[in-house]
Protein backbone atom coordinates (compact mmCIF):
# COMPACT_ATOMS: atom_id res chain seq x y z
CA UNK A 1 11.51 55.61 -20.28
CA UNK A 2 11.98 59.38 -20.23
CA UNK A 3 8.67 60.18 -18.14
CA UNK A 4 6.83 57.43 -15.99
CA UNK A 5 3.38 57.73 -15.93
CA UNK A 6 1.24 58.80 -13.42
CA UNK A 7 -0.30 55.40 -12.75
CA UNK A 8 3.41 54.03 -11.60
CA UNK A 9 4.00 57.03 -9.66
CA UNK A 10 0.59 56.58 -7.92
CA UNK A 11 1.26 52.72 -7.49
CA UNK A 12 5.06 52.98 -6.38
CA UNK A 13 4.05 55.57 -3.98
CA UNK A 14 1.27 53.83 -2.34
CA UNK A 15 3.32 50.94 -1.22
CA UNK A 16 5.84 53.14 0.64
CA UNK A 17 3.10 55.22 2.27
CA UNK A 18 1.42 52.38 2.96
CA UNK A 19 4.67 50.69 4.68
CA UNK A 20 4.87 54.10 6.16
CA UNK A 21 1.61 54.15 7.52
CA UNK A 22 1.64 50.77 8.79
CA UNK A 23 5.00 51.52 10.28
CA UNK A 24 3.87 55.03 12.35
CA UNK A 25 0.44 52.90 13.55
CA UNK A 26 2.41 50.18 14.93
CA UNK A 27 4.95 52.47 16.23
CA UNK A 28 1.92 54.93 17.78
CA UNK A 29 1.31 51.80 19.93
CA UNK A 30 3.90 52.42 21.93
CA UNK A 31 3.03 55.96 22.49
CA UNK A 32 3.34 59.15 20.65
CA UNK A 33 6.77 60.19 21.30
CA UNK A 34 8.56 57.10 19.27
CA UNK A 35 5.81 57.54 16.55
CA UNK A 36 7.05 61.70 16.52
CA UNK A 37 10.38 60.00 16.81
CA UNK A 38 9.67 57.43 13.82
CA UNK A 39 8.54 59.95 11.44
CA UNK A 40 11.25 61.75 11.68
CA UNK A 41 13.56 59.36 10.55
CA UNK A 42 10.96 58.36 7.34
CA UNK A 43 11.60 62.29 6.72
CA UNK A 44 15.03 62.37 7.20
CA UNK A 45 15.65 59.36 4.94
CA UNK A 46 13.53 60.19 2.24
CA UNK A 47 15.61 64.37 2.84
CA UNK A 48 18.99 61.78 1.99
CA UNK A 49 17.70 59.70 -0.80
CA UNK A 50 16.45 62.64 -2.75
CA UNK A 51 19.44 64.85 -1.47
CA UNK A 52 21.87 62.37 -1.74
CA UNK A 53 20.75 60.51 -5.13
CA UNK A 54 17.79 61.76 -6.68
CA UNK A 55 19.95 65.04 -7.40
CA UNK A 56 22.45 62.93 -9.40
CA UNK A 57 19.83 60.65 -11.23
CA UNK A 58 18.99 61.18 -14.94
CA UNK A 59 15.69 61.74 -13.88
CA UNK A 60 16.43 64.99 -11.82
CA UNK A 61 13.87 67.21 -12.98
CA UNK A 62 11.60 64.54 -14.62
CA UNK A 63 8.86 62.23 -13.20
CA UNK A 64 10.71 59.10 -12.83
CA UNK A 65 8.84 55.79 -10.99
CA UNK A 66 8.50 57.12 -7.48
CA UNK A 67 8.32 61.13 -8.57
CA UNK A 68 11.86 61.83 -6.40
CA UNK A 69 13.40 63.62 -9.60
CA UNK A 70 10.53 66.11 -9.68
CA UNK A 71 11.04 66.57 -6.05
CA UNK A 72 14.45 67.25 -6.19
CA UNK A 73 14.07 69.70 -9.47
CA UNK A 74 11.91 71.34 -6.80
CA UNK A 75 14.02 71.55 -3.63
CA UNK A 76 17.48 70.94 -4.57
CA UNK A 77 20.16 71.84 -7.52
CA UNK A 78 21.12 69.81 -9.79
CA UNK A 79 24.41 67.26 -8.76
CA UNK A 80 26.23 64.94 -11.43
CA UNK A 81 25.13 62.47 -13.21
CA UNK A 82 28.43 60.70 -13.63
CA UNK A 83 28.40 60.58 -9.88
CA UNK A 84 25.37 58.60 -9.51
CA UNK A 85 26.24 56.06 -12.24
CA UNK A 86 29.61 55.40 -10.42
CA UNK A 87 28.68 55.05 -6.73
CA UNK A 88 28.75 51.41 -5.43
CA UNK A 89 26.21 50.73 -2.79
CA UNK A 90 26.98 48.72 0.37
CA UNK A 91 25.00 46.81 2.57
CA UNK A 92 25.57 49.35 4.82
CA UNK A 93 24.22 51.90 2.88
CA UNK A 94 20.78 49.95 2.41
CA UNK A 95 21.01 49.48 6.21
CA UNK A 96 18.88 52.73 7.23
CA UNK A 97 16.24 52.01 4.41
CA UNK A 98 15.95 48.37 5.74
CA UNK A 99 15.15 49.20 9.26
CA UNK A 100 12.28 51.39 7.92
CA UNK A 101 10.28 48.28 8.00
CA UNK A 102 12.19 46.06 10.57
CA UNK A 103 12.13 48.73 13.41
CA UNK A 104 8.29 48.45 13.32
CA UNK A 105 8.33 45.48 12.40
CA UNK A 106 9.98 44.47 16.04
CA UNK A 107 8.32 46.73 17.70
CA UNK A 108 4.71 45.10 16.77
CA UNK A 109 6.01 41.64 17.40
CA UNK A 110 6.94 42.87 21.22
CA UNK A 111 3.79 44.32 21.58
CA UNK A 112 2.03 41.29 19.99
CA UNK A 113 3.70 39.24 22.68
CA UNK A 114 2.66 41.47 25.46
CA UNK A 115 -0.52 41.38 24.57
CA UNK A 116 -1.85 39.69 21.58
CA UNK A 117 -4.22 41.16 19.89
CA UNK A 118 -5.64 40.62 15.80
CA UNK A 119 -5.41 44.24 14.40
CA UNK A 120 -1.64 44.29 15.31
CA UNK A 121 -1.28 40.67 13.66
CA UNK A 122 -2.84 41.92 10.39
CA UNK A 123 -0.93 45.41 10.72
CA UNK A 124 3.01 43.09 11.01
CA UNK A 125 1.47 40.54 8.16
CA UNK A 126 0.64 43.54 6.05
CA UNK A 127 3.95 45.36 6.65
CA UNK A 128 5.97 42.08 6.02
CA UNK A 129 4.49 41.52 2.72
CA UNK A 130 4.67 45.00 1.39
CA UNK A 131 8.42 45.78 2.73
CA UNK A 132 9.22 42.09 0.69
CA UNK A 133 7.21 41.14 -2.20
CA UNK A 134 5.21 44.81 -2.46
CA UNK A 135 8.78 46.53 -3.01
CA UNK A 136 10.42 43.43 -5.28
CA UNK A 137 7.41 43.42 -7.27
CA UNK A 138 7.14 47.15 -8.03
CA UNK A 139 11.28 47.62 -8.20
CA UNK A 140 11.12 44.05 -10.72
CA UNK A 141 8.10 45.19 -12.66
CA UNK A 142 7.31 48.58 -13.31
CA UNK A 143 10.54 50.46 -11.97
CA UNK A 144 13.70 49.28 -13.10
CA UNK A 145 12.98 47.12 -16.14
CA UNK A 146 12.11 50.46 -17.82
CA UNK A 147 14.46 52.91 -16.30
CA UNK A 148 17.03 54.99 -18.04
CA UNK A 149 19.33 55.32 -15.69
CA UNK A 150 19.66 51.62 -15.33
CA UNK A 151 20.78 51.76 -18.74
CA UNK A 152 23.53 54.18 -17.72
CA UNK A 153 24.57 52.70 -14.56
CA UNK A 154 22.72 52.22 -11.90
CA UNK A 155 24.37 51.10 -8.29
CA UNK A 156 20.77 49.83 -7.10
CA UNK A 157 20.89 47.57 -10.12
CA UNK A 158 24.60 46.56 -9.36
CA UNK A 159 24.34 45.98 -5.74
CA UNK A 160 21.11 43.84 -6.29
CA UNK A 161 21.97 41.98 -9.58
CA UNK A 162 25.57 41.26 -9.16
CA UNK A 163 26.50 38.51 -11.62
CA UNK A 164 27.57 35.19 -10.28
């Protein structure tokens, strides 16, 4: 697809804000200084995704599912598309993207032990099912199935579909 449209940017979006939000509400629980601390790091690893991939994507420039190439047209130049299509991810590399939800995630199950309470319950059920099925159903569905760069080599698609 050469340009998503504005429906699956709006959808794609929504989940990661919403894991986002859920994560700086569970994190303001603890007090204001880890949420300042917690939304730094969202900003920081959404600064290296688009700095560090979004710049090399065939989308650079174009609306792809989550909007990221637009952003980077916007804010950084151009990198190499060859470069993206050859990088192999590592678990380590998802590692920082994966705590995103599990740092919270922790957090609110401390503070549910402490002292339990039904809006914090919700908040960890609601963050659990987003940062699982919520991302593997908009990555499976309305992502990567129709994604050029997939097509040209993607190391998402290689690290997570690796043939058995």
């Amino acid at each position: 697809m050469e340009k998503y449209p504005c429906r699956t940017i709006l959808l794609t979006n929504s989940v990661s804000l919403a894991i986002y939000a859920l994560g700086i509400g569970i994190m303001a629980q603890v007090n204001w200084w880890v949420m300042a601390a917690f939304i730094l790091y969202i900003g920081w690893l959404e600064i290296r995704l688009i700095k560090g991939g979004c710049v090399n994507c065939y989308y650079y420039g174009r609306w792809c599912a989550f909007g990221r190439g637009k952003i980077a047209g916007w804010l950084f130049k151009q990198g190499d598309p060859e470069r993206f299509a050859r990088r192999e991810l590592t678990f380590r590399d998802l590692l920082p993207d994966l705590l995103l939800a599990v740092i919270p995630f922790l957090t609110g199950l401390v503070l549910l032990i402490l002292n339990f309470n039904w809006g914090m319950l919700v908040a960890l059920v609601a963050l659990f099912l987003l940062a699982s099925s919520g991302n593997g159903l908009v990555r499976s569905k309305l992502a990567c199935p129709n994604c050029h760069q997939r097509e040209t080599g993607c190391p998402a698609e290689r690290f997570f579909n690796k043939r058995k």
